[in-house]
PDB file of N, CA and C in Angstrom:
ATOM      1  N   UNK A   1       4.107 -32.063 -44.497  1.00  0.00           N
ATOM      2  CA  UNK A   1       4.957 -33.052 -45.117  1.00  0.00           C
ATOM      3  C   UNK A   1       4.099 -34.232 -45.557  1.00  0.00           C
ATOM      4  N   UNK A   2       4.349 -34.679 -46.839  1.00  0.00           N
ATOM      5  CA  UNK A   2       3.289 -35.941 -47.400  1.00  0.00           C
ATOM      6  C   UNK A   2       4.188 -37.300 -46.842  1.00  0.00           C
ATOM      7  N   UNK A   3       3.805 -38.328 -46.060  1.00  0.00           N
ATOM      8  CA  UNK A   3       4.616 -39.836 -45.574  1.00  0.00           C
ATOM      9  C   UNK A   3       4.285 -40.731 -46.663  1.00  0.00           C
ATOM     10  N   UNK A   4       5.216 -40.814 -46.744  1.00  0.00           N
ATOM     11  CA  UNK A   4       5.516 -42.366 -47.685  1.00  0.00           C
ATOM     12  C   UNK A   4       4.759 -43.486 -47.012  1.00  0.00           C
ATOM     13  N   UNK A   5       3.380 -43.813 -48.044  1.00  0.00           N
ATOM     14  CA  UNK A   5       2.930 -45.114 -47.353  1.00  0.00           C
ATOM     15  C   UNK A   5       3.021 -46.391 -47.290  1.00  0.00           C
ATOM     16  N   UNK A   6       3.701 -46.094 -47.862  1.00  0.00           N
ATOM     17  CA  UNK A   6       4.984 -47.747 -47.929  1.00  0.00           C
ATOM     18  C   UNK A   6       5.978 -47.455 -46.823  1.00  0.00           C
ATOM     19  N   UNK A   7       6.185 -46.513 -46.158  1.00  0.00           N
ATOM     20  CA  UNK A   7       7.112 -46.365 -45.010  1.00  0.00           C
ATOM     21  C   UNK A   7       6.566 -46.631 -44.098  1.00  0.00           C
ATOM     22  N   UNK A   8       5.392 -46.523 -44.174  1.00  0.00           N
ATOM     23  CA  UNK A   8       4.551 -46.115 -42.745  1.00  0.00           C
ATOM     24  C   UNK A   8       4.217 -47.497 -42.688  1.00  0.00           C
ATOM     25  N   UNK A   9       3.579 -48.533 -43.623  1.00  0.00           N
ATOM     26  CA  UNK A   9       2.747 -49.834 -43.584  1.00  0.00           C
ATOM     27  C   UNK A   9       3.992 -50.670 -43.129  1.00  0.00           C
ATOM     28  N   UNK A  10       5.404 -49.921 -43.538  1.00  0.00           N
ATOM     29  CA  UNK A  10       6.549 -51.528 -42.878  1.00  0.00           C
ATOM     30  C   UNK A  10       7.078 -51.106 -41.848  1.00  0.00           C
ATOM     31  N   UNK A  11       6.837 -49.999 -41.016  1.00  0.00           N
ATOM     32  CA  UNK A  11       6.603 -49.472 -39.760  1.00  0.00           C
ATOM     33  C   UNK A  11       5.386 -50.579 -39.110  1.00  0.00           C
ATOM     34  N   UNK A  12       4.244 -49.891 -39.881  1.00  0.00           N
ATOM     35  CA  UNK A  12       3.438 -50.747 -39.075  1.00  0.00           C
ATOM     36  C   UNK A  12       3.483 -52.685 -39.021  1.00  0.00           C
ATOM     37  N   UNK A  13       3.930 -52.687 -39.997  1.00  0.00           N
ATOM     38  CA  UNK A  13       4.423 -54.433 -40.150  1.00  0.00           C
ATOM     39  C   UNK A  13       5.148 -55.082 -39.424  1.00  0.00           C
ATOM     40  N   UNK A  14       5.996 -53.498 -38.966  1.00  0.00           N
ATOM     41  CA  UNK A  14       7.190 -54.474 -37.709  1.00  0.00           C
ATOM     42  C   UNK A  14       6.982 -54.394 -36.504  1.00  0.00           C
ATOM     43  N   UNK A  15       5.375 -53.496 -36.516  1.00  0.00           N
ATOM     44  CA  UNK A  15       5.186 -53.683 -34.793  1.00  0.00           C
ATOM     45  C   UNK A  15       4.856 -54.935 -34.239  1.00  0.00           C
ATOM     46  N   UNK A  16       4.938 -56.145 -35.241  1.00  0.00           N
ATOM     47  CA  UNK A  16       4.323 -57.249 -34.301  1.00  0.00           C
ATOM     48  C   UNK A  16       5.475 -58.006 -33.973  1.00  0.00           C
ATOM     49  N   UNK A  17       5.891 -58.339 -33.102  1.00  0.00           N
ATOM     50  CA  UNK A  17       7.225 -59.066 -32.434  1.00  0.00           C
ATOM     51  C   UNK A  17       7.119 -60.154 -33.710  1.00  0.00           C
ATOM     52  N   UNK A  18       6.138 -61.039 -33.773  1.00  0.00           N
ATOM     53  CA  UNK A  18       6.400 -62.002 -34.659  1.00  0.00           C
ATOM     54  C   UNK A  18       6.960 -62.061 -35.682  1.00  0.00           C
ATOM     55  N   UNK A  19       6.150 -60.911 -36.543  1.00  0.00           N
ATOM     56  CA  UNK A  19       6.853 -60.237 -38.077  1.00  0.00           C
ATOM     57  C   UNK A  19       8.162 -59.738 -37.642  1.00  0.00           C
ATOM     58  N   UNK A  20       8.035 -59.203 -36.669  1.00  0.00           N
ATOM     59  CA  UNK A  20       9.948 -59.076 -36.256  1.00  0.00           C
ATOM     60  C   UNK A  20      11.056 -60.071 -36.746  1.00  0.00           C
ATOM     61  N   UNK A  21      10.317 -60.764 -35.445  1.00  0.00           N
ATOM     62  CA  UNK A  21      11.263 -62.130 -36.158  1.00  0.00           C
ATOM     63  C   UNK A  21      11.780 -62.383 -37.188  1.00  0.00           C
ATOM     64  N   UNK A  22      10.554 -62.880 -37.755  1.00  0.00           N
ATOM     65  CA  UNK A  22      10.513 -63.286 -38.948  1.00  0.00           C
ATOM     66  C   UNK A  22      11.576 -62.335 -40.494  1.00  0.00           C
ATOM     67  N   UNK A  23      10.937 -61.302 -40.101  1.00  0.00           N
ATOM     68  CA  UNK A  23      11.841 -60.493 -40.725  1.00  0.00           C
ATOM     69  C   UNK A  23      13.630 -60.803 -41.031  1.00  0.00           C
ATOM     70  N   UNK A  24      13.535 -60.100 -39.497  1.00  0.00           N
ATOM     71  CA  UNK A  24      14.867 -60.185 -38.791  1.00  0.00           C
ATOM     72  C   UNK A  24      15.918 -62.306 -39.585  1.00  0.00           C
ATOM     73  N   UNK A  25      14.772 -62.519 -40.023  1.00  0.00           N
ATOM     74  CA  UNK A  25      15.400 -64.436 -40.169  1.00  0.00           C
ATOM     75  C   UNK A  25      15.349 -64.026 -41.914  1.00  0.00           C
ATOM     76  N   UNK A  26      14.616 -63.773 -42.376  1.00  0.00           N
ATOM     77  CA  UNK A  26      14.538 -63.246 -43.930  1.00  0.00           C
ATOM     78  C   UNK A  26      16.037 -62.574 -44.110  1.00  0.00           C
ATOM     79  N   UNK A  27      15.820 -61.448 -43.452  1.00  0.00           N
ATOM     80  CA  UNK A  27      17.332 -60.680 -43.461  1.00  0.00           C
ATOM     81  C   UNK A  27      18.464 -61.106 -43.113  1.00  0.00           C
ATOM     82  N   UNK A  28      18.834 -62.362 -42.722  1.00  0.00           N
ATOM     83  CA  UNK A  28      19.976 -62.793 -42.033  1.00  0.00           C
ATOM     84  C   UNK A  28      19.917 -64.088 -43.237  1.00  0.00           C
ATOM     85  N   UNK A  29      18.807 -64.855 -43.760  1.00  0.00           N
ATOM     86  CA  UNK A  29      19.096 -65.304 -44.796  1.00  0.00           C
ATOM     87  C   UNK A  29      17.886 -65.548 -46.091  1.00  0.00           C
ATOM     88  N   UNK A  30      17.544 -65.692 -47.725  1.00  0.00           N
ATOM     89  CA  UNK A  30      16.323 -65.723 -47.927  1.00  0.00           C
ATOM     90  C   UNK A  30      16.290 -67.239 -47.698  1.00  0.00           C
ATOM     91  N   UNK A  31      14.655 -67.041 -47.370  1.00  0.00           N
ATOM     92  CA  UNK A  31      14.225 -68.970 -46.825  1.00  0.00           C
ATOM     93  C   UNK A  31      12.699 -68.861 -47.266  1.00  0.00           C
ATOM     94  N   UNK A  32      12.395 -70.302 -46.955  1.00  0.00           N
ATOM     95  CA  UNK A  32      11.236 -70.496 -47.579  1.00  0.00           C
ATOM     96  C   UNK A  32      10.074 -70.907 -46.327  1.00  0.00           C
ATOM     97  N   UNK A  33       9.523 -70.956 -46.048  1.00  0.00           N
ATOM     98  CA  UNK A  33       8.253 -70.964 -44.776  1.00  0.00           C
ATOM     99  C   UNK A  33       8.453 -71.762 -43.676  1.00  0.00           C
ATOM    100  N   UNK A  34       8.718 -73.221 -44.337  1.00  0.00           N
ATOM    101  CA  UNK A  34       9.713 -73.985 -43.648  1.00  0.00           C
ATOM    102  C   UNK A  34       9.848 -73.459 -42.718  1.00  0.00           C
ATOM    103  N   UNK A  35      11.259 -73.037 -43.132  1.00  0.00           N
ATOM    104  CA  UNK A  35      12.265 -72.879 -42.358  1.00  0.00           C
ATOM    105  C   UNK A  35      12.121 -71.591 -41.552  1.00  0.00           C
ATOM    106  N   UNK A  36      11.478 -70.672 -42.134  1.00  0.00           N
ATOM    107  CA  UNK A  36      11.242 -69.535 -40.912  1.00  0.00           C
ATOM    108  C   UNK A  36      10.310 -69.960 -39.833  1.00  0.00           C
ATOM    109  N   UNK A  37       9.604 -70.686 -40.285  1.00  0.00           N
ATOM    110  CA  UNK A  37       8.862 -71.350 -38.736  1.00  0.00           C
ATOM    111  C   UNK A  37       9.772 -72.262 -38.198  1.00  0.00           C
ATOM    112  N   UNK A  38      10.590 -72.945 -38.330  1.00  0.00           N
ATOM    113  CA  UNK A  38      11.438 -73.344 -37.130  1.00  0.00           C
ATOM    114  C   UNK A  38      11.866 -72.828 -36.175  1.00  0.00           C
ATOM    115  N   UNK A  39      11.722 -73.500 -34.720  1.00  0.00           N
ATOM    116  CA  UNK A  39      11.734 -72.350 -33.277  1.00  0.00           C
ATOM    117  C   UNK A  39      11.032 -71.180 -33.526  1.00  0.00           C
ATOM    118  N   UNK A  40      10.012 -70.809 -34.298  1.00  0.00           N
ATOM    119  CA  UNK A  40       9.160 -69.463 -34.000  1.00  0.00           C
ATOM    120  C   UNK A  40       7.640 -70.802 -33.208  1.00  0.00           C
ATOM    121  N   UNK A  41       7.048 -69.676 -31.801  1.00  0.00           N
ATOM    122  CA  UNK A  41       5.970 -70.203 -31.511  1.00  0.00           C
ATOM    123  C   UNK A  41       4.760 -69.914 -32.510  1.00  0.00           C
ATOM    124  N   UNK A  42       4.583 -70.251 -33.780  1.00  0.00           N
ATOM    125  CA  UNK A  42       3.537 -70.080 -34.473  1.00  0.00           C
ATOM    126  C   UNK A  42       3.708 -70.917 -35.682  1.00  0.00           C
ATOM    127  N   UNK A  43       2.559 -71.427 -35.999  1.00  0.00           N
ATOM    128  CA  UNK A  43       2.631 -72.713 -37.047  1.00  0.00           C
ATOM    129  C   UNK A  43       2.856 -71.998 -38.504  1.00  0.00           C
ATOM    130  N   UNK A  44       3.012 -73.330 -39.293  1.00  0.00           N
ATOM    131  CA  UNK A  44       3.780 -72.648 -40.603  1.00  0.00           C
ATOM    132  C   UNK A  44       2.300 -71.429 -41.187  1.00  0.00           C
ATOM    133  N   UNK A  45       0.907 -71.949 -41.126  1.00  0.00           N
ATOM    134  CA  UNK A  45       0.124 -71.082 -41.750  1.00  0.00           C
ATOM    135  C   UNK A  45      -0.069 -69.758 -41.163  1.00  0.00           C
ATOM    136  N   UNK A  46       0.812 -69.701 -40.135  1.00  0.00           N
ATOM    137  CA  UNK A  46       0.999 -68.482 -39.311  1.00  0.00           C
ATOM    138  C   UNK A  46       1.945 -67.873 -39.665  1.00  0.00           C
ATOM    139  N   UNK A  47       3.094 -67.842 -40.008  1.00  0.00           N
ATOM    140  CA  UNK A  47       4.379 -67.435 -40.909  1.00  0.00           C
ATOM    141  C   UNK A  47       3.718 -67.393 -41.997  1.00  0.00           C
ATOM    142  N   UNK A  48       2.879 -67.802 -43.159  1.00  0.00           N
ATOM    143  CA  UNK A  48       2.750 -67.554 -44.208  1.00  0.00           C
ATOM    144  C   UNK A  48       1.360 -66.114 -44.132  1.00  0.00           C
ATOM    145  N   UNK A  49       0.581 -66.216 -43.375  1.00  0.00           N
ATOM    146  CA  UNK A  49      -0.046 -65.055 -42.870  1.00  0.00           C
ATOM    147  C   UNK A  49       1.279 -63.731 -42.176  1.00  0.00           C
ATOM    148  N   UNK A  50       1.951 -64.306 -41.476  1.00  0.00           N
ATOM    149  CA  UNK A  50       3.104 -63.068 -41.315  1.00  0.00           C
ATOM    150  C   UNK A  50       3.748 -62.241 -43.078  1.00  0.00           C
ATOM    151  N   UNK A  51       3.774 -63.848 -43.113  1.00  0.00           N
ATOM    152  CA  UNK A  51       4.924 -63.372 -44.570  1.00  0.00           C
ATOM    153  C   UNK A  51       4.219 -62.402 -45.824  1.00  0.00           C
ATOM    154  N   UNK A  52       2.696 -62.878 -45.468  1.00  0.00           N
ATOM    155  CA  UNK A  52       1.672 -61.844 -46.627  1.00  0.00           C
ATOM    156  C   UNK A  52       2.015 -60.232 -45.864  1.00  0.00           C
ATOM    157  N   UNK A  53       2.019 -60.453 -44.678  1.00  0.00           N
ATOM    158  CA  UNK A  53       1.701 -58.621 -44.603  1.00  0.00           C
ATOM    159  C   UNK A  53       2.927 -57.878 -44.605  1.00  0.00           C
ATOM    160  N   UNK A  54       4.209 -58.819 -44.704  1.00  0.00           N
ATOM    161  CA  UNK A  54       5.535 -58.239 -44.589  1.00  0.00           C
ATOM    162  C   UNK A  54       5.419 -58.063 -45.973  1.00  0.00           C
ATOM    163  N   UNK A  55       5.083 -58.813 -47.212  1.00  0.00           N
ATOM    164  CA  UNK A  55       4.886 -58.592 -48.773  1.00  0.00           C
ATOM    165  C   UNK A  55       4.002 -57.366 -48.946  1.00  0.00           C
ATOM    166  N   UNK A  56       2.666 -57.463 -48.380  1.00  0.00           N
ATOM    167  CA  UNK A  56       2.048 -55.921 -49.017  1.00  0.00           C
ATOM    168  C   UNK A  56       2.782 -54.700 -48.331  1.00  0.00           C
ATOM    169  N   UNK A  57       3.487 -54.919 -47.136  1.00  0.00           N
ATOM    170  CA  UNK A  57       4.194 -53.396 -46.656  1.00  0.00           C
ATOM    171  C   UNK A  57       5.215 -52.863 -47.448  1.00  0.00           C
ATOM    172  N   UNK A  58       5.487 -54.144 -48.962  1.00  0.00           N
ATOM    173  CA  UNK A  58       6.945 -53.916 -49.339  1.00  0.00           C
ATOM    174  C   UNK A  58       8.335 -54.440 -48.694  1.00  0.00           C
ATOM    175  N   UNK A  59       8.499 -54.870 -47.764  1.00  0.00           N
ATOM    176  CA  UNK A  59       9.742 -55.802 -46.594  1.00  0.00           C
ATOM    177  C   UNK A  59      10.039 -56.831 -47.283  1.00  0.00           C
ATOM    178  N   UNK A  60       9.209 -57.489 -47.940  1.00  0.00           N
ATOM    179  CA  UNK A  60       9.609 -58.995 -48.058  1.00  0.00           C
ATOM    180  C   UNK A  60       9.249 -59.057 -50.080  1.00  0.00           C
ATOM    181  N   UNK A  61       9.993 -59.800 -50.627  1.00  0.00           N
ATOM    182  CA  UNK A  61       9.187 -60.461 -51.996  1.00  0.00           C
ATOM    183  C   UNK A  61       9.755 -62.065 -51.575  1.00  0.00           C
ATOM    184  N   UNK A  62       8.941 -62.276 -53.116  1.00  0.00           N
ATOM    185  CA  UNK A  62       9.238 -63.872 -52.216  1.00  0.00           C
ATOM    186  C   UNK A  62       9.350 -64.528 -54.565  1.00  0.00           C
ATOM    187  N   UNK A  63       9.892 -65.574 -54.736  1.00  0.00           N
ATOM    188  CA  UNK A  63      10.505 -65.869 -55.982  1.00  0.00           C
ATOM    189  C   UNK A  63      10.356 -67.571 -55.994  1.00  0.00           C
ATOM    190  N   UNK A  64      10.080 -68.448 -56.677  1.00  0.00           N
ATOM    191  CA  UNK A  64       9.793 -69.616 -56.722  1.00  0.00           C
ATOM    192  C   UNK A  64      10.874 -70.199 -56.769  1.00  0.00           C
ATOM    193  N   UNK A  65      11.231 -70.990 -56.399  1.00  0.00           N
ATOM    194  CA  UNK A  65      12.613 -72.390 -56.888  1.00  0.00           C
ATOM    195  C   UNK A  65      12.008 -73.912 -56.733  1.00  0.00           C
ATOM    196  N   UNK A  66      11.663 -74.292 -57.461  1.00  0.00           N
ATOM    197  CA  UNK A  66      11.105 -75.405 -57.778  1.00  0.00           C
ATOM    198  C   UNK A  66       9.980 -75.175 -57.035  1.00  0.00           C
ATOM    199  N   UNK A  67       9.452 -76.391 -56.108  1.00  0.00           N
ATOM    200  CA  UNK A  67       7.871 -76.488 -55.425  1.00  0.00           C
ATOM    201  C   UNK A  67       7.868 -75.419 -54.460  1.00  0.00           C
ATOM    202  N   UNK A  68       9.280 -74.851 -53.679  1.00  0.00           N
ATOM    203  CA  UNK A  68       8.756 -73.620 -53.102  1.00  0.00           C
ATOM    204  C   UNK A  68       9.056 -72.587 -53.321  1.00  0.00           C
ATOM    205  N   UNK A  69       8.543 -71.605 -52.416  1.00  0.00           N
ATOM    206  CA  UNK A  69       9.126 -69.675 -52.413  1.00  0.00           C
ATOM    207  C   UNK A  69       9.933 -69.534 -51.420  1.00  0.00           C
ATOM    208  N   UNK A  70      10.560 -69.070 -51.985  1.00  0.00           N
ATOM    209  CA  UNK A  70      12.140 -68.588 -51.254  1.00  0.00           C
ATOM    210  C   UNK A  70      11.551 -66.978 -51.066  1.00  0.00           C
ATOM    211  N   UNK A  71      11.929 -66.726 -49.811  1.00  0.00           N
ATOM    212  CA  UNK A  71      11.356 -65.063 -49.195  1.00  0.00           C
ATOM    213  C   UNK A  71      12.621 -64.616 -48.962  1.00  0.00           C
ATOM    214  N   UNK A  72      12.923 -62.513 -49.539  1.00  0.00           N
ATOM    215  CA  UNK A  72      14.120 -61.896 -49.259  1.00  0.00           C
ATOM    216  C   UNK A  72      13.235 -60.735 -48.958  1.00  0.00           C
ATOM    217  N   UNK A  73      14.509 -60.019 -48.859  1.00  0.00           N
ATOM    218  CA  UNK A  73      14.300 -58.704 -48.114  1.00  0.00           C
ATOM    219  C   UNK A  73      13.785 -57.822 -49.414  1.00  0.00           C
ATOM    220  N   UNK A  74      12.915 -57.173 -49.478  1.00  0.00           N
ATOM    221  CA  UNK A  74      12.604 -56.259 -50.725  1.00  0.00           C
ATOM    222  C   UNK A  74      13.412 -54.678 -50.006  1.00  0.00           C
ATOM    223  N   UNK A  75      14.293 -54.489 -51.273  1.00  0.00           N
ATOM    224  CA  UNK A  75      15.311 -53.665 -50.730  1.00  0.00           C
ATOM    225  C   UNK A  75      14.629 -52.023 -51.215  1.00  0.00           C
ATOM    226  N   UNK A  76      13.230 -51.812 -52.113  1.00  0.00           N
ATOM    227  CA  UNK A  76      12.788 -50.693 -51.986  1.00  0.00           C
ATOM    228  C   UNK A  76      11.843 -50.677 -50.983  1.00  0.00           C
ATOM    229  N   UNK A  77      10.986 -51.114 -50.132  1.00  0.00           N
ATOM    230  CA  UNK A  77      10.190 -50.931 -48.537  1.00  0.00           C
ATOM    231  C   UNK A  77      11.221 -50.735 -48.087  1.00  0.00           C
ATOM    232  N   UNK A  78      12.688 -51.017 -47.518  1.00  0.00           N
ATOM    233  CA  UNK A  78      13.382 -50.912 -46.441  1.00  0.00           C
ATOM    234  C   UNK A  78      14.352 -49.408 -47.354  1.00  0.00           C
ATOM    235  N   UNK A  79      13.874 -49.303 -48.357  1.00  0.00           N
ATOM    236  CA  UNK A  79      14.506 -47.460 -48.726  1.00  0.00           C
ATOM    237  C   UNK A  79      13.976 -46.699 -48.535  1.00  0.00           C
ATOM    238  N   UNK A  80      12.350 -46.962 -48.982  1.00  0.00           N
ATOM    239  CA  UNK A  80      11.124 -46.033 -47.871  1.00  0.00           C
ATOM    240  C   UNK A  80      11.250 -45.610 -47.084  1.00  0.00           C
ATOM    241  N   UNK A  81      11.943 -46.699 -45.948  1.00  0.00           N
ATOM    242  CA  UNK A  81      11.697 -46.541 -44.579  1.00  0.00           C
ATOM    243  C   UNK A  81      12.663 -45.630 -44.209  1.00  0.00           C
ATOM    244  N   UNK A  82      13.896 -46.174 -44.662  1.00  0.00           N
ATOM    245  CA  UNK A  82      15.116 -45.661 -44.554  1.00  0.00           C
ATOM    246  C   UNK A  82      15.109 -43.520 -44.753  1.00  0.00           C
ATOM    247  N   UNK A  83      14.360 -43.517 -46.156  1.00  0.00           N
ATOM    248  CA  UNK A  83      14.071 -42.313 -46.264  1.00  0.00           C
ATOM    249  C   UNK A  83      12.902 -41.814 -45.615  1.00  0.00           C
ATOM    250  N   UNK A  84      12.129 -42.167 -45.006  1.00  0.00           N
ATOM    251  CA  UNK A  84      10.992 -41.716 -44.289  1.00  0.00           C
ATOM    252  C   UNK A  84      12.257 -41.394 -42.814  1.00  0.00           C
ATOM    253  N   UNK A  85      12.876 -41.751 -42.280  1.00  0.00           N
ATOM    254  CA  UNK A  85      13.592 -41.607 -41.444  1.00  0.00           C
ATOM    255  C   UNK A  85      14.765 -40.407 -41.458  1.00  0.00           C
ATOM    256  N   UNK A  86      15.369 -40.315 -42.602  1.00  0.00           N
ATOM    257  CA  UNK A  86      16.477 -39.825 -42.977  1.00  0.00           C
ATOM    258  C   UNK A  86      15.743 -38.013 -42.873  1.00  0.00           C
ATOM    259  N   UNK A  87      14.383 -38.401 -43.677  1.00  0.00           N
ATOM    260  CA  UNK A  87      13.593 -36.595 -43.698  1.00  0.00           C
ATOM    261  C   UNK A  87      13.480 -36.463 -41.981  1.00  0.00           C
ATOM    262  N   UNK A  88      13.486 -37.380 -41.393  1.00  0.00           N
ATOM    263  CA  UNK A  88      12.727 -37.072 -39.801  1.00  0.00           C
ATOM    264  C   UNK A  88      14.102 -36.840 -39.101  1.00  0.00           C
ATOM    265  N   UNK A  89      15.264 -37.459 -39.418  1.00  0.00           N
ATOM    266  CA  UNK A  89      16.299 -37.234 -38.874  1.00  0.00           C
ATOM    267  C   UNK A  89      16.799 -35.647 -39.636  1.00  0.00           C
ATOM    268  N   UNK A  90      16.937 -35.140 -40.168  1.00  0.00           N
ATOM    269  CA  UNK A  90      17.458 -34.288 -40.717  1.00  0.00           C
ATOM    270  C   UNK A  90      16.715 -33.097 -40.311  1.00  0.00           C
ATOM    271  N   UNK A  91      15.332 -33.369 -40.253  1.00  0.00           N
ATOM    272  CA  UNK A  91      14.478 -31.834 -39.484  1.00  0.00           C
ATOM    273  C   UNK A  91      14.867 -32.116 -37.922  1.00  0.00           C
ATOM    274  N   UNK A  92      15.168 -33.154 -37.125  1.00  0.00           N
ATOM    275  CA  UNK A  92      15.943 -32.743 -35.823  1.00  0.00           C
ATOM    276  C   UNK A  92      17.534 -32.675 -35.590  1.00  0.00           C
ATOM    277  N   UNK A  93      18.068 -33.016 -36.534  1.00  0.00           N
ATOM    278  CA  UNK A  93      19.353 -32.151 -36.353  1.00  0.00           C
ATOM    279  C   UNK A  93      19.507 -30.724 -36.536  1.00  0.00           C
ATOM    280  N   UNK A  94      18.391 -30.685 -37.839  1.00  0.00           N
ATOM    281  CA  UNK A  94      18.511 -28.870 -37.800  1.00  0.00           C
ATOM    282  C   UNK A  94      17.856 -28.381 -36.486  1.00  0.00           C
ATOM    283  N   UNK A  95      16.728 -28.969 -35.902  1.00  0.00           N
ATOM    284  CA  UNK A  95      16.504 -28.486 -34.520  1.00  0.00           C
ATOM    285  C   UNK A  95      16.898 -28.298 -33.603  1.00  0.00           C
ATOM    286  N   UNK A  96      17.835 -28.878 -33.742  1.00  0.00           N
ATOM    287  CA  UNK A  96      19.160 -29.667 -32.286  1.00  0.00           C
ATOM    288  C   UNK A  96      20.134 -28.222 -32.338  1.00  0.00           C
ATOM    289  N   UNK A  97      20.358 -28.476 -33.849  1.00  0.00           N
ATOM    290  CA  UNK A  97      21.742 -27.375 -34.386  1.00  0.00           C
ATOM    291  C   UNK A  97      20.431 -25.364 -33.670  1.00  0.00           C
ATOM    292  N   UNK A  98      19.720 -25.496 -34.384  1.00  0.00           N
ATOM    293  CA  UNK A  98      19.048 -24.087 -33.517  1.00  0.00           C
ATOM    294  C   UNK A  98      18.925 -24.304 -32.565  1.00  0.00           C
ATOM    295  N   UNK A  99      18.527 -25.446 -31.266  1.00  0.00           N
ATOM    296  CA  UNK A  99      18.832 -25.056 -30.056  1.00  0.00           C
ATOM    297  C   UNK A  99      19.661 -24.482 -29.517  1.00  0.00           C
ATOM    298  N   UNK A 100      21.021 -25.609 -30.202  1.00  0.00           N
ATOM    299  CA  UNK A 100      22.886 -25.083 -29.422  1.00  0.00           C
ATOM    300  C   UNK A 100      22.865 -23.972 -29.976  1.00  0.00           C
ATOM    301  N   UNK A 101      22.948 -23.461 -31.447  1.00  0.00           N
ATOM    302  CA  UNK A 101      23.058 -21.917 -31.895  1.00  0.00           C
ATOM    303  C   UNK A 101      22.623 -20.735 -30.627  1.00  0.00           C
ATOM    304  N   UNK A 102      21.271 -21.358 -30.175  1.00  0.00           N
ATOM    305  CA  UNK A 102      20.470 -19.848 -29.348  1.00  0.00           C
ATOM    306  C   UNK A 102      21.315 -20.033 -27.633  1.00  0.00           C
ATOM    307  N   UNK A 103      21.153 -21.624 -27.549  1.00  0.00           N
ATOM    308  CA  UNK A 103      22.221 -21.409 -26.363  1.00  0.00           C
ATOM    309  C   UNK A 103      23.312 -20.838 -26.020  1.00  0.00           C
ATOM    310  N   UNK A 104      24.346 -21.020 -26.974  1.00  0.00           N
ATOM    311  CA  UNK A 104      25.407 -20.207 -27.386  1.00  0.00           C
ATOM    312  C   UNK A 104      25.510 -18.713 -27.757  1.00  0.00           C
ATOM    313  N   UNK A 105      24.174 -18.491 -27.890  1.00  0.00           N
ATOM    314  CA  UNK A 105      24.207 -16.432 -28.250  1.00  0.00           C
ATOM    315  C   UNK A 105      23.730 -16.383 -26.569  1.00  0.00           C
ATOM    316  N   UNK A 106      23.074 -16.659 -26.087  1.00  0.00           N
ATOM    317  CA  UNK A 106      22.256 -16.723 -24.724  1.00  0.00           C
ATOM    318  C   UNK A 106      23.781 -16.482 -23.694  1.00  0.00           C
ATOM    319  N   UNK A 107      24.678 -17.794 -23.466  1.00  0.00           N
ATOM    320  CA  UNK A 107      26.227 -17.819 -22.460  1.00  0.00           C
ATOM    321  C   UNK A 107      27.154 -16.301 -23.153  1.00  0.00           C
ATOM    322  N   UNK A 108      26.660 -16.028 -24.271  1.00  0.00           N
ATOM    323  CA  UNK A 108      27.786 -15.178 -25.194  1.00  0.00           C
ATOM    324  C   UNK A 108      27.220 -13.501 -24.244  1.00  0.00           C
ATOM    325  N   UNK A 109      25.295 -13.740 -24.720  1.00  0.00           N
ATOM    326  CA  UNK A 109      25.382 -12.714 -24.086  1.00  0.00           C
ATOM    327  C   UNK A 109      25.347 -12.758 -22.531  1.00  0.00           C
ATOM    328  N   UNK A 110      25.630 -13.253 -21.874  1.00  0.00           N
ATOM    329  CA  UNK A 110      25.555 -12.764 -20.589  1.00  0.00           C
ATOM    330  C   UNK A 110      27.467 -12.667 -19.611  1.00  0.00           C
TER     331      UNK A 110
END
């Protein structure tokens, strides 16, 4: 199977609790650096280093409004992902579904 590497890089983007966050505050509203460093323990040039690697994984774009950038959710990285998941979910349901199948001939025959 070939992985989507844009699935895999905002996989790897969200292993850091921080970029979590951060994320997780993008997605609930778009904001600008500011404001996602408020109550996060890490200074604003630390959110803007978060906010670059959530941008190259595809998670985040970010759009100017006057002097700043307003950051949202980039809704093709989180379809990646979504479909990088959906192929992984779908080869274990069919796995799941041939387990119960053989279990069920297995109680049938005995």
């Amino acid at each position: 199977m070939t992985y989507n590497t844009s699935a895999l890089d905002g996989f790897a983007a969200l292993g850091d609790p921080t970029r979590r966050a951060i994320f997780e505050r993008v997605a609930a509203r778009p904001s600008a650096v500011g404001e996602l460093a408020l109550g996060l323990p890490v200074s604003r040039p630390a959110v803007s280093q978060h906010l670059r690697v959530l941008k190259q994984a595809g998670l985040v774009r970010e759009s100017p409004q006057g002097t700043r950038r307003i950051y949202r959710l980039d809704p093709r990285g989180i379809g990646a992902m979504r479909d990088w998941l959906e192929a992984h979910w779908t080869t274990a349901l069919d796995a799941f579904k041939d387990f119960a199948d053989a279990q069920a001939d297995e109680e049938t025959a005995a």
